[in-house]
Each structure stands twice: as structure tokens, then as C-alpha cells.
C-alpha atoms as a PDB file:
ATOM      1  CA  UNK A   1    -138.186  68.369 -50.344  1.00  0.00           C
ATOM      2  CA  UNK A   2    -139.304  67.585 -54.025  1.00  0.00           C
ATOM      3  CA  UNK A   3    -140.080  63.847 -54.538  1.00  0.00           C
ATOM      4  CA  UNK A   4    -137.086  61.768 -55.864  1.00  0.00           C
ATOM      5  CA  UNK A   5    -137.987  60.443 -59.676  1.00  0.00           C
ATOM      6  CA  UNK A   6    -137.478  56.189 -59.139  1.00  0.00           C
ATOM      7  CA  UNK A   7    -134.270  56.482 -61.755  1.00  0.00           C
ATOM      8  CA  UNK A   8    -132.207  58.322 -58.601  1.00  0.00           C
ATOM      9  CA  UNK A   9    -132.944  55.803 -55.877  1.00  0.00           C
ATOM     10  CA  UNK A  10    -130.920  52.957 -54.823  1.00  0.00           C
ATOM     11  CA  UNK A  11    -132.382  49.694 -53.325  1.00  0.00           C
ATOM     12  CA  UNK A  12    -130.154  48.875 -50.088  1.00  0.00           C
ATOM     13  CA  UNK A  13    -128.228  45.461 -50.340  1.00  0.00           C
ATOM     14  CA  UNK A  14    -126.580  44.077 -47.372  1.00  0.00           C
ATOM     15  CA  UNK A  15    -124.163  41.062 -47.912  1.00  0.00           C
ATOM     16  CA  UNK A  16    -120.996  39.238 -46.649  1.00  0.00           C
ATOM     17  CA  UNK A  17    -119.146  41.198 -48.564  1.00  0.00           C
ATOM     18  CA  UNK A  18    -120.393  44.745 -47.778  1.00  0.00           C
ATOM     19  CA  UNK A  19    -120.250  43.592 -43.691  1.00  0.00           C
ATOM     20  CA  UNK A  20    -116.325  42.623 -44.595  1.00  0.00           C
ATOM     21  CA  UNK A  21    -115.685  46.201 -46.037  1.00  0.00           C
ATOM     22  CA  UNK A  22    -117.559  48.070 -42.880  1.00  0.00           C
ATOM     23  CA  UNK A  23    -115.438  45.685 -40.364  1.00  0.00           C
ATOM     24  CA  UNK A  24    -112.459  46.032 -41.788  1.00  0.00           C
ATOM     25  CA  UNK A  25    -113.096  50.435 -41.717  1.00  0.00           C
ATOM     26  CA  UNK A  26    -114.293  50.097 -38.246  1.00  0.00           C
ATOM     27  CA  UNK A  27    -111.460  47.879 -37.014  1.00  0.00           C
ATOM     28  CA  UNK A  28    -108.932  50.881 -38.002  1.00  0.00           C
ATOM     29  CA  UNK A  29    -111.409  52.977 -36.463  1.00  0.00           C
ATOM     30  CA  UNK A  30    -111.727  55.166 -40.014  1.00  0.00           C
ATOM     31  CA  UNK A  31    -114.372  57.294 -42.039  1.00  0.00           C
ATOM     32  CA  UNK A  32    -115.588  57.224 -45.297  1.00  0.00           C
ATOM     33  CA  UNK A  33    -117.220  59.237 -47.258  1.00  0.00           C
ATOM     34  CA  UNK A  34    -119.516  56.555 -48.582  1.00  0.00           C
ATOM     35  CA  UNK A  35    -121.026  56.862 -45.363  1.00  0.00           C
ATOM     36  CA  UNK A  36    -120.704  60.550 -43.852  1.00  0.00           C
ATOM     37  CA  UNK A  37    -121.909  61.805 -47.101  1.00  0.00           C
ATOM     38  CA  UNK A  38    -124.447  59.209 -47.313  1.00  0.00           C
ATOM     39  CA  UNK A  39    -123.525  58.293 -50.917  1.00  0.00           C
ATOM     40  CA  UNK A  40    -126.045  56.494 -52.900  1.00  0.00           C
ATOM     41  CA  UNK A  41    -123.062  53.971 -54.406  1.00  0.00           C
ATOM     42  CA  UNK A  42    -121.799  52.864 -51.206  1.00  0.00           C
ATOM     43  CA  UNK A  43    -123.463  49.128 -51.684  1.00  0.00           C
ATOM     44  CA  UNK A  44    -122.255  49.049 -55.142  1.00  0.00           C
ATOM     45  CA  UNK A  45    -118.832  50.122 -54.428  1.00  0.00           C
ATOM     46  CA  UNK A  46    -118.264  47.979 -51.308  1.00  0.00           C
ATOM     47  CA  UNK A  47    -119.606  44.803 -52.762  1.00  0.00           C
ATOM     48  CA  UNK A  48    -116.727  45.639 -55.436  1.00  0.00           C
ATOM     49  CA  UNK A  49    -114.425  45.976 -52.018  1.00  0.00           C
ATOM     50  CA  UNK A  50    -113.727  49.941 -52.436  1.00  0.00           C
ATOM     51  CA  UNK A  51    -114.183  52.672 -50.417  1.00  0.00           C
ATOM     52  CA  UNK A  52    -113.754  56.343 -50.124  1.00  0.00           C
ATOM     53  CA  UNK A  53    -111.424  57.466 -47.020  1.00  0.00           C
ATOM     54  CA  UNK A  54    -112.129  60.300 -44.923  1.00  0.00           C
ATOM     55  CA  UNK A  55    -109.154  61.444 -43.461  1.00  0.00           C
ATOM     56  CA  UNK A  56    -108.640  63.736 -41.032  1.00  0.00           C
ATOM     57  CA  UNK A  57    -111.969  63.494 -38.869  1.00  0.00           C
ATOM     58  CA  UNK A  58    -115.600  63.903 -39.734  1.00  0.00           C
ATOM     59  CA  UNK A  59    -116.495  67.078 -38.780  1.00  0.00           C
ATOM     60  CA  UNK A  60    -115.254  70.158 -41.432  1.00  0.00           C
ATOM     61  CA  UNK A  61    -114.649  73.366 -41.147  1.00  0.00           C
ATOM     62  CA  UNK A  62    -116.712  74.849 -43.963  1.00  0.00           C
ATOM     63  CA  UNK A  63    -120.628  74.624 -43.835  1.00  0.00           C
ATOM     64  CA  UNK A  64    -121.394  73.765 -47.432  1.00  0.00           C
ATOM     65  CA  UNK A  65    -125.331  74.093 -47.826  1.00  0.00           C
ATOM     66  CA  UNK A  66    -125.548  70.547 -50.072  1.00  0.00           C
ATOM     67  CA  UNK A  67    -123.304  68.563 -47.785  1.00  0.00           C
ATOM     68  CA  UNK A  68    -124.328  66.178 -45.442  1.00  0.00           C
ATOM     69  CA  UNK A  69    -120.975  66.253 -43.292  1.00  0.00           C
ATOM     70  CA  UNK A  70    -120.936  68.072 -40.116  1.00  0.00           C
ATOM     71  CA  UNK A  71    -119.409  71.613 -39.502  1.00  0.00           C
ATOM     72  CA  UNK A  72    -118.113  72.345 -36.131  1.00  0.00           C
ATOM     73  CA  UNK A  73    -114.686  71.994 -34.596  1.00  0.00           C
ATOM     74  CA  UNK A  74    -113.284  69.381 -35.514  1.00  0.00           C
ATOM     75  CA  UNK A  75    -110.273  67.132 -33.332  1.00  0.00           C
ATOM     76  CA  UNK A  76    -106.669  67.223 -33.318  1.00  0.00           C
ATOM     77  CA  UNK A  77    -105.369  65.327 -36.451  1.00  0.00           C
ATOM     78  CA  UNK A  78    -105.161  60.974 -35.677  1.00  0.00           C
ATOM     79  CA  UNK A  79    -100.865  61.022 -36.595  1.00  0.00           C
ATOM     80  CA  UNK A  80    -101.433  57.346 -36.876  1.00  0.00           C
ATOM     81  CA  UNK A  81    -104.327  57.655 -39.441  1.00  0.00           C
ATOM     82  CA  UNK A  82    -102.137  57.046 -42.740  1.00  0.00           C
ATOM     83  CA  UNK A  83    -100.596  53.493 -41.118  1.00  0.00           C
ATOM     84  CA  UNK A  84    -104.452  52.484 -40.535  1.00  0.00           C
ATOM     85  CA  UNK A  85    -105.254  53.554 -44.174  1.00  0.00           C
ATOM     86  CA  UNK A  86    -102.737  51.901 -45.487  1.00  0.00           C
ATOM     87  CA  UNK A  87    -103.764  49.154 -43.755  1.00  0.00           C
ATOM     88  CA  UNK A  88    -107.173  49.219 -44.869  1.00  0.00           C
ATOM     89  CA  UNK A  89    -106.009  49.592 -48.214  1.00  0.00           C
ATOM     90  CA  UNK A  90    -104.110  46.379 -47.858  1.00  0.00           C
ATOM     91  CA  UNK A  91    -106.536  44.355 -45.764  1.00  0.00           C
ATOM     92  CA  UNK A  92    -109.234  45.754 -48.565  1.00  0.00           C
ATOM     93  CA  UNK A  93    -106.768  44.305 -51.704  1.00  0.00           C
ATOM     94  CA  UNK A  94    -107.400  47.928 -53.203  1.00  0.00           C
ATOM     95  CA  UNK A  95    -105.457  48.420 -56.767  1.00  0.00           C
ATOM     96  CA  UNK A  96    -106.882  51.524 -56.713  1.00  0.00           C
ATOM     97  CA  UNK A  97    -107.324  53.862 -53.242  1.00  0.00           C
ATOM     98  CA  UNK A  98    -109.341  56.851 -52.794  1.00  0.00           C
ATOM     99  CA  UNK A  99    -108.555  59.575 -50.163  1.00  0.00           C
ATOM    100  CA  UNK A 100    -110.654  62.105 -49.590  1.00  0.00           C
ATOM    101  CA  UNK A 101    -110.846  64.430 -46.698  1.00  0.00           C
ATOM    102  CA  UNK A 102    -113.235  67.052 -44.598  1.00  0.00           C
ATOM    103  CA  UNK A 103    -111.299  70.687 -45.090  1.00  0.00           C
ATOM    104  CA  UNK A 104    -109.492  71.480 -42.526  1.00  0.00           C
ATOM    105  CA  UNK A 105    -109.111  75.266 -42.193  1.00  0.00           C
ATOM    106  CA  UNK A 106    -107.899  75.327 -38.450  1.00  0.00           C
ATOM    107  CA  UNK A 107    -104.469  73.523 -39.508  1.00  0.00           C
ATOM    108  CA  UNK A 108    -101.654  75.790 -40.946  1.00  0.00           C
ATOM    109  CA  UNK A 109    -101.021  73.629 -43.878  1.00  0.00           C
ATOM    110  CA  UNK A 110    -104.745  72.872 -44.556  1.00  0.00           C
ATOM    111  CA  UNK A 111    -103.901  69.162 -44.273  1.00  0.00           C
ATOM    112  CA  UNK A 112    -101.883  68.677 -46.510  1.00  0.00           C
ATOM    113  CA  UNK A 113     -98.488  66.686 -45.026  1.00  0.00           C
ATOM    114  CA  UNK A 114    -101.345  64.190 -43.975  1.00  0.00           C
ATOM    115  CA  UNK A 115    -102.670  64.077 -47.490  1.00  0.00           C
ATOM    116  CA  UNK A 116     -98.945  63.108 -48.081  1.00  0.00           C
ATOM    117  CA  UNK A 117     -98.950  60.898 -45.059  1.00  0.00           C
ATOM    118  CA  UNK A 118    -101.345  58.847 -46.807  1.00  0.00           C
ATOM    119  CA  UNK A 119    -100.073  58.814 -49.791  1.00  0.00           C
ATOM    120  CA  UNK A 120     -96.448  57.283 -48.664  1.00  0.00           C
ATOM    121  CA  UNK A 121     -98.163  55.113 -46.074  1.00  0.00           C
ATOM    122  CA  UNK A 122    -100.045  53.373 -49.113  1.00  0.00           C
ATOM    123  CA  UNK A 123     -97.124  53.279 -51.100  1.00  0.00           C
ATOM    124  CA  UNK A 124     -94.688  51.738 -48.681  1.00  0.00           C
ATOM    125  CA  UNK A 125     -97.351  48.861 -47.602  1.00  0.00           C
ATOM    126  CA  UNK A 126     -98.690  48.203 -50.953  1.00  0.00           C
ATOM    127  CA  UNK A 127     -96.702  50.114 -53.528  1.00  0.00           C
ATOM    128  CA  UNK A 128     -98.399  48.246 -56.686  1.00  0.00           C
ATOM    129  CA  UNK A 129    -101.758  50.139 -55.609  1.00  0.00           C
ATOM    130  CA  UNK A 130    -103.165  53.644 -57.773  1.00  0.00           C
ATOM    131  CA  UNK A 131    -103.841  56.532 -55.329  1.00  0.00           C
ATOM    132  CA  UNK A 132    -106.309  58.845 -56.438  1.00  0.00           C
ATOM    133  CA  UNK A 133    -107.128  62.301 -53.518  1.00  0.00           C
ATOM    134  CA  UNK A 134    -109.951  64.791 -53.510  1.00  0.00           C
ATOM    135  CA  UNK A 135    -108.802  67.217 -51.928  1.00  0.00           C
ATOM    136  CA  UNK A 136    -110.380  70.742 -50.501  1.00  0.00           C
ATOM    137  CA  UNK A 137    -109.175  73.780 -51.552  1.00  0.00           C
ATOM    138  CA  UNK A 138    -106.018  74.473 -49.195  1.00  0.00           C
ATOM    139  CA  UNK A 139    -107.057  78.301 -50.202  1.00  0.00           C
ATOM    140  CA  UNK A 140    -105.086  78.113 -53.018  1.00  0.00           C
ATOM    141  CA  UNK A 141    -101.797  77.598 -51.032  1.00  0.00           C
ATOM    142  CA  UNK A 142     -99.025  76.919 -53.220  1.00  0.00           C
ATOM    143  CA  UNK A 143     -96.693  75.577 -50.347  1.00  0.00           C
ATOM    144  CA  UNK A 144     -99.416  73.041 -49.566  1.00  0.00           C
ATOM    145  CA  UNK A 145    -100.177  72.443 -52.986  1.00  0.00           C
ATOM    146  CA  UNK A 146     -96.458  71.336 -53.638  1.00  0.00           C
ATOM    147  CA  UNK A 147     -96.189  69.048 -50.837  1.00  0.00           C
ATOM    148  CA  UNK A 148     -99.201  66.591 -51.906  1.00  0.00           C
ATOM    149  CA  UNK A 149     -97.800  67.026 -55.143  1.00  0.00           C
ATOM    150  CA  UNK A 150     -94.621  66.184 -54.204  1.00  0.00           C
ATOM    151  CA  UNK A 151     -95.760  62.658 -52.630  1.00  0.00           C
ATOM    152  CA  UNK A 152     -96.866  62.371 -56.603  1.00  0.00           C
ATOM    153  CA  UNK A 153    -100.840  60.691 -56.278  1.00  0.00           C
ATOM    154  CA  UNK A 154    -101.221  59.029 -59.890  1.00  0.00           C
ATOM    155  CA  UNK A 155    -104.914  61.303 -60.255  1.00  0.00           C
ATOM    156  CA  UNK A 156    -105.604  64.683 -58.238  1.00  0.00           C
ATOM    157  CA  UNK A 157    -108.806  66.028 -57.725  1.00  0.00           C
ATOM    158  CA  UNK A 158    -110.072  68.867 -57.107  1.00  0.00           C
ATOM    159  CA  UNK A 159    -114.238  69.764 -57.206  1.00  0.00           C
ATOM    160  CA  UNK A 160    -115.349  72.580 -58.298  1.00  0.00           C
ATOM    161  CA  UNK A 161    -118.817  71.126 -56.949  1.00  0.00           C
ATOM    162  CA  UNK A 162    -120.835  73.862 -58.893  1.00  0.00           C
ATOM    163  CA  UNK A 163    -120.819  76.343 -61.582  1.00  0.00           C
ATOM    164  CA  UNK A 164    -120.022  80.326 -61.365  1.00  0.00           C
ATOM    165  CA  UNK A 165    -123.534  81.714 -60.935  1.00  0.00           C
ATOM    166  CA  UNK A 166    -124.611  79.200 -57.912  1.00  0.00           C
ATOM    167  CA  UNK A 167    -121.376  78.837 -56.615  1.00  0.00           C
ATOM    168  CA  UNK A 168    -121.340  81.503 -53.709  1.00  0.00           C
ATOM    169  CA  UNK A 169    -125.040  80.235 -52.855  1.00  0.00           C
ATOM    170  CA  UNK A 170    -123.745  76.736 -52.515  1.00  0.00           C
ATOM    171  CA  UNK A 171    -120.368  77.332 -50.878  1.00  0.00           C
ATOM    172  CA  UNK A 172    -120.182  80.486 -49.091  1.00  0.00           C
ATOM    173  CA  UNK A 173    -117.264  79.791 -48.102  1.00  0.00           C
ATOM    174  CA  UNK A 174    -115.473  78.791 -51.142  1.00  0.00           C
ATOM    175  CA  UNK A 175    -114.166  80.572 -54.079  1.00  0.00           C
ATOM    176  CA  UNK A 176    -114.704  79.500 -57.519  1.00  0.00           C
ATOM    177  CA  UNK A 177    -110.992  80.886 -58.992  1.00  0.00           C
ATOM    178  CA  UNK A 178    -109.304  79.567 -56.215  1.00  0.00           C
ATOM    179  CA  UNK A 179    -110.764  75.521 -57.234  1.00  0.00           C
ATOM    180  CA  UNK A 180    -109.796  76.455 -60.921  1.00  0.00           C
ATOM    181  CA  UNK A 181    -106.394  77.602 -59.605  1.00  0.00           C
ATOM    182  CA  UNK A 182    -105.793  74.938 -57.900  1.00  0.00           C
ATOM    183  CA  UNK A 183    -106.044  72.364 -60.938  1.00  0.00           C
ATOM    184  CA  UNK A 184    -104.231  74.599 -63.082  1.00  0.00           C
ATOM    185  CA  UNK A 185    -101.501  75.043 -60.459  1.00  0.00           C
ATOM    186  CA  UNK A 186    -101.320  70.682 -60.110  1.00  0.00           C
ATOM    187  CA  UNK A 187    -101.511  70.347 -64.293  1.00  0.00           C
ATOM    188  CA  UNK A 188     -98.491  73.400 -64.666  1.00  0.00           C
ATOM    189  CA  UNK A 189     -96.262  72.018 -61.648  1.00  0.00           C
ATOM    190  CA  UNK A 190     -96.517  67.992 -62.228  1.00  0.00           C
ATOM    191  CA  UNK A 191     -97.734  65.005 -64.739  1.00  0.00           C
ATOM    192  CA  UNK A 192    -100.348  64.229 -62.840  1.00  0.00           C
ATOM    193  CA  UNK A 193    -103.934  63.395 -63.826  1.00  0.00           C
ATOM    194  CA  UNK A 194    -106.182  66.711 -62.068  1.00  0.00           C
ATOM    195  CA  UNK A 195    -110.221  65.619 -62.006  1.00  0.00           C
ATOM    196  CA  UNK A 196    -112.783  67.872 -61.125  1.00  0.00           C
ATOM    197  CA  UNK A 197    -116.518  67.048 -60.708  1.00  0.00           C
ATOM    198  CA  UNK A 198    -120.194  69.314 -60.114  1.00  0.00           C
ATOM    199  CA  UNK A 199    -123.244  68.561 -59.152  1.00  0.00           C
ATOM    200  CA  UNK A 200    -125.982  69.792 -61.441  1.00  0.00           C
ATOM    201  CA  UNK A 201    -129.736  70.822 -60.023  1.00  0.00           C
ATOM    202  CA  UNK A 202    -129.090  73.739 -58.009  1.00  0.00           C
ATOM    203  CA  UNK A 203    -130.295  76.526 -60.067  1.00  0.00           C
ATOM    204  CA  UNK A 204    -128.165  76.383 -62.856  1.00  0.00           C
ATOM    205  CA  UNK A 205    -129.256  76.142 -66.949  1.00  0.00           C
ATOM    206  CA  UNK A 206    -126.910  74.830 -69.716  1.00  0.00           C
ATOM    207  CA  UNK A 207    -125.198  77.749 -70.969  1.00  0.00           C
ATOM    208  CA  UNK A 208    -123.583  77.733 -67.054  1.00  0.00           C
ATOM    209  CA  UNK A 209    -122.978  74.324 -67.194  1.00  0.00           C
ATOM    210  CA  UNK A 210    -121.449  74.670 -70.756  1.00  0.00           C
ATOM    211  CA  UNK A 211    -119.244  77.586 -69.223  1.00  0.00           C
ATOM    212  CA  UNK A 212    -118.131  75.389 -66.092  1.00  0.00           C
ATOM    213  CA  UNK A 213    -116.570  72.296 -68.746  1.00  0.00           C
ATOM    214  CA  UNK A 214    -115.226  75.205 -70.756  1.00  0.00           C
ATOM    215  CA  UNK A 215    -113.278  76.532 -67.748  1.00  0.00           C
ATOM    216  CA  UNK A 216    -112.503  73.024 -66.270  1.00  0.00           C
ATOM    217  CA  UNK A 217    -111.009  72.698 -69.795  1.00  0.00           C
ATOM    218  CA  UNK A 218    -108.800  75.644 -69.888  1.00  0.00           C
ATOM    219  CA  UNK A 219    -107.014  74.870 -65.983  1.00  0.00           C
ATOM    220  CA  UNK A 220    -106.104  71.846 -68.103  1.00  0.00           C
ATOM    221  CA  UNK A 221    -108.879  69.076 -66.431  1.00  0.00           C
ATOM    222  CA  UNK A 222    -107.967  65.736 -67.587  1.00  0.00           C
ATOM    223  CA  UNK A 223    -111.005  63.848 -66.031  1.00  0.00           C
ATOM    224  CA  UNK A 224    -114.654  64.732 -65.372  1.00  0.00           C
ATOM    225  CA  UNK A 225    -117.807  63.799 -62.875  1.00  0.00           C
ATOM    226  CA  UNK A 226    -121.159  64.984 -63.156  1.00  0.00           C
ATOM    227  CA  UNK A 227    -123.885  63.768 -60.927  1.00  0.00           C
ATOM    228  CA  UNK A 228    -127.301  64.536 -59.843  1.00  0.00           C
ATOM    229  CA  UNK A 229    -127.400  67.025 -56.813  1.00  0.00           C
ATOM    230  CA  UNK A 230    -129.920  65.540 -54.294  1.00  0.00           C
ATOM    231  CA  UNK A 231    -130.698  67.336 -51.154  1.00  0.00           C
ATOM    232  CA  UNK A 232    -129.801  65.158 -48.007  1.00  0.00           C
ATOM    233  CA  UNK A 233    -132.251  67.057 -45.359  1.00  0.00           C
ATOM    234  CA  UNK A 234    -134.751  69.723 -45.269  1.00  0.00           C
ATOM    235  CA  UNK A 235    -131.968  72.254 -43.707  1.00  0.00           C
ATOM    236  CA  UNK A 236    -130.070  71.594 -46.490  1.00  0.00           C
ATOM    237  CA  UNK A 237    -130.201  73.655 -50.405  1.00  0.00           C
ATOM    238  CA  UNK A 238    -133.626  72.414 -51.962  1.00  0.00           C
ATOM    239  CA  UNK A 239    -132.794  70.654 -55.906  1.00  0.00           C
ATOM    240  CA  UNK A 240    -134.420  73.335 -57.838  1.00  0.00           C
ATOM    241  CA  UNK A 241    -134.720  70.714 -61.060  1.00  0.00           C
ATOM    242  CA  UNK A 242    -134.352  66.701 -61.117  1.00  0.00           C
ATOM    243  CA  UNK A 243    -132.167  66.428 -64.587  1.00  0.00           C
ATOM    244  CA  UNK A 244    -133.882  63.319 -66.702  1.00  0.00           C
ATOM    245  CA  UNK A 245    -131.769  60.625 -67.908  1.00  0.00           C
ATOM    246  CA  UNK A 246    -131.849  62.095 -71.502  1.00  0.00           C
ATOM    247  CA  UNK A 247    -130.828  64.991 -70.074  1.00  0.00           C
ATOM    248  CA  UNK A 248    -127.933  63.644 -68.878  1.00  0.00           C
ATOM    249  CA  UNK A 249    -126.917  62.254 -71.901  1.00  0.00           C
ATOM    250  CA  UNK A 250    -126.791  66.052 -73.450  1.00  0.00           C
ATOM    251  CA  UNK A 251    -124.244  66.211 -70.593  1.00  0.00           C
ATOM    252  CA  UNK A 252    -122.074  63.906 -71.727  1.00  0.00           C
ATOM    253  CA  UNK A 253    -122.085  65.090 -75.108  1.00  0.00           C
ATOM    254  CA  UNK A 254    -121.351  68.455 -74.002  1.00  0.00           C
ATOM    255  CA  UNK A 255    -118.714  67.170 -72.001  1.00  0.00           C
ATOM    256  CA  UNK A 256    -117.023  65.162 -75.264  1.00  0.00           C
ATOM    257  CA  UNK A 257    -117.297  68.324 -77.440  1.00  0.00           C
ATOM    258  CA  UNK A 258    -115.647  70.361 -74.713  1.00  0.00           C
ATOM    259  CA  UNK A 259    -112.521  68.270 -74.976  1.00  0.00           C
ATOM    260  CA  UNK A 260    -112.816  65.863 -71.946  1.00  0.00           C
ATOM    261  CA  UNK A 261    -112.150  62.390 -73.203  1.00  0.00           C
ATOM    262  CA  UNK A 262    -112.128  60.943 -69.786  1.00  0.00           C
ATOM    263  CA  UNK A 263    -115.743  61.280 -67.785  1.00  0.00           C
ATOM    264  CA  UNK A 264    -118.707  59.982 -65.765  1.00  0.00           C
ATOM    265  CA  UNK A 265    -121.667  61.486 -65.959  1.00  0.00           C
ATOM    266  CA  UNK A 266    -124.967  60.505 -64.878  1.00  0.00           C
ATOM    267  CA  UNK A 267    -127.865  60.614 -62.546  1.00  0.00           C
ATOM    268  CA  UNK A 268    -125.803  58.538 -59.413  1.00  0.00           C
ATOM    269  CA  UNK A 269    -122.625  59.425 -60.386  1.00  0.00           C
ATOM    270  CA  UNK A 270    -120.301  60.307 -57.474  1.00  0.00           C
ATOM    271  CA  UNK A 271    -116.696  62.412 -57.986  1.00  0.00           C
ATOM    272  CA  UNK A 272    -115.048  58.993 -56.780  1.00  0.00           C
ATOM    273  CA  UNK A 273    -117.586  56.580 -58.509  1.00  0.00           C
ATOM    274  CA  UNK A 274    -115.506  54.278 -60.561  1.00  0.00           C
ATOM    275  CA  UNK A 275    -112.858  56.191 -60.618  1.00  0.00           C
ATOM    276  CA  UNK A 276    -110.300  53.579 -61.734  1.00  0.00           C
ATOM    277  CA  UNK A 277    -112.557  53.558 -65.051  1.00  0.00           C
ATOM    278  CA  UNK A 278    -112.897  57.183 -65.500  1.00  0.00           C
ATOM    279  CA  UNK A 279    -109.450  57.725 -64.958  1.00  0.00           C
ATOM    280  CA  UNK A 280    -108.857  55.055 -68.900  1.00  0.00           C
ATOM    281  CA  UNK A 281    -107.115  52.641 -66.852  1.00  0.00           C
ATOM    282  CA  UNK A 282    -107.401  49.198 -66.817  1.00  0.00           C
ATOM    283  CA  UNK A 283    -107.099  46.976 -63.302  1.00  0.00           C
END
């Protein structure tokens, strides 16, 4: 693993309010993706009493070579797992939610009524709060497309988690037409915000990179992420290049003169790191 430069590490803060945010997720016995993906913002975002949800177990289907969450077979869907978010979500005095969930390739609708399960949950307990989902790829299904689009989230996301050439490396599984599809399909069928985020150090140069915002741009991507790919374990893809903070902001330049006026981009940046912000609106 190549040594991590000191501008991508995060000092580890533990404090009332961080131990208030893990009871509260533990108590409604839930995941987040803070914390299965070992995210590098999770003290940052708790002490500003957010979290990530994981919904629908921690185990996935898909064995993504950059991700940290486990792939096996995962458990019979929790029915009673949108009341405890919602409760969370309450308990938490979130304004703005974010669900996100393992994919779920076993289930015939890809997970999808529970995205909307969530969604209505939320809405019925605290109806004042923004919902934002990241969800996987429901292999392009329309009919599951329309029915989390149906339970109208105010932002949908969608990552395309890497650009053309490195894609298949990255997510064997995956296909990179299918994660375009699916924003266009959201933008064409609804008024929803669609988001879409990549990591950047796996083997990929500019002119890919530059190609990725383009096509982000033309499935009609309203918001942008770009963060810093680093490698969670040796069994995991090696970062073939640790992008420099000036670096970075070329990336956000390329990102303005591809069109995207809403985006996050940096070394730490996360697809759900302040996403309330990144989405233009004020809380």
C-alpha cells in the first residue's frame, strides 16, 4: 500500500456528541455507511449530527475491488427498517437524510420498494426533512427505477464511481451505460435533482476524467462529487496516483467549465459529504 500524503488523513475525535449519534444508530439496530465503508468524514459529519444509512443489510451482492463492504449473501430484508430510520432521522433532528444502501441483486426489485419504504417512513414522521438516496444500479430496471421515483426523494444519486477506461477493472460487475442510464432515465421521467460522484486515483489521466464530467453532463447530472480514491486493505485495488491538492483544484475547474454548477470536490470528499451544501440549499 503506497504511504498516505498527511493532507488525506483524518485525526480521530471522540465526543458527547459523536457517542449520541452511534447510540442512537445502534439503538435502532442500523448501518451506516460512515462506518461499513470506513469513511474518513464520519467524526466530522456526526459531530454535525448526520449520518449516512445503510439500508438493507451490510453485506452486498457485488464485490467491488475499492470497497470496503462485505460481499457474500446477504439476509432477508429488516420490513421494519424504514420505521427505525425514520426514527433515527427524527431522534437525530436531521433536515436533511441520507439513504444509501448495499446492492441487492438477490431481490426481484433490486430494493427498490424499500428505497421507497424509507422514503415515506421519513416523510410521514418528519415530513419538513430533505431526503437525498444513493442508490445502486437496479440494472437499469425501469420498473424499479419508477417506483423510488415515484416516492419523489428531493436529490437522487446515482455513482458512476469511476471513469470508462477503469471502470470494468474497478467494478466487474457493473456497467458504465447502465449508471449513465440510470440518471438520464431519473432527469427525463421526474424534477428531481440526479448526483453522481467518482473516485479519482485508480489509473485514470485527465482527458478520462474530462470525458466522465462530459458524459455525467449529457444524462443531465445536476450535482457532482469527486474524492480521493484510497485503498482500504491490501486485498483491495492499489491507488495508482495520490492527486495533490492543486490538483484537485484543476478538478474543480474542469468540473465548472463542464457545466456543473453544483459540486464537491476534493481530497476527503465523500458522494454524501455535505450534501445539503452541494445540493445549493440552505438549512
Amino acid at each position: 500500500m503506497k504511504r498516505l500524503p498527511e493532507y488525506l488523513k483524518r485525526p480521530i475525535i471522540d465526543t458527547e456528541k459523536t457517542k449520541t449519534v452511534r447510540h442512537i444508530l445502534k439503538n435502532r439496530c442500523l448501518n451506516t455507511v460512515c462506518e461499513n465503508a470506513r469513511c474518513p468524514n464520519k467524526n466530522e459529519c456526526y459531530q454535525k449530527n448526520t449520518a449516512t444509512f445503510l439500508i438493507m443489510g451490510n453485506v452486498c451482492t457485488r464485490n467491488c475491488r475499492y470497497c470496503n463492504i462485505s460481499a457474500s449473501h446477504p439476509l432477508p430484508l429488516d420490513l421494519k427498517e424504514p420505521e427505525h430510520v425514520a426514527e433515527a432521522v427524527r431522534d437525530l433532528g436531521l433536515k436533511w437524510a441520507v439513504i444509501t444502501s448495499v446492492t441487492r441483486d438477490d431481490l426481484p426489485d433490486g430494493g427498490a420498494e424499500h428505497f421507497a419504504n424509507c422514503i415515506r417512513e421519513i416523510k410521514k414522521l418528519t415530513p419538513e426533512t430533505k431526503i437525498e438516496i444513493l442508490t445502486p444500479d437496479f440494472k437499469g430496471d425501469k420498473k424499479a427505477l419508477d417506483t423510488v421515483i415515484e416516492a419523489k426523494p428531493d436529490v437522487f444519486n446515482h455513482n458512476i464511481e469511476t471513469v470508462r477506461k477503469v471502470f470494468k477493472t474497478a467494478r466487474p460487475q457493473g456497467n458504465y451505460n447502465i449508471s449513465l442510464g440510470v440518471l438520464k432515465y431519473v432527469k427525463d421521467r421526474s424534477s428531481i435533482k440526479t448526483k453522481s460522484g467518482l473516485m479519482v486515483g485508480l489509473g485514470e489521466d485527465f482527458d478520462d476524467i474530462k470525458a466522465a464530467f462530459d458524459d455525467l453532463m449529457n444524462a443531465g447530472c445536476d450535482i457532482l462529487t469527486v474524492g480521493q480514491y484510497i485503498q482500504p486493505s491490501k486485498q483491495h485495488l492499489e491507488a495508482a496516483k495520490y492527486y495533490s491538492p492543486d490538483e484537485f483544484e484543476k478538478l474543480k475547474q474542469m468540473a465548472a467549465e463542464a457545466g456543473f454548477k453544483n459540486f464537491q470536490i476534493g481530497p476527503l470528499v465523500r458522494s454524501s459529504y455535505r450534501a445539503a451544501e452541494t445540493a445549493g440549499v440552505k438549512l
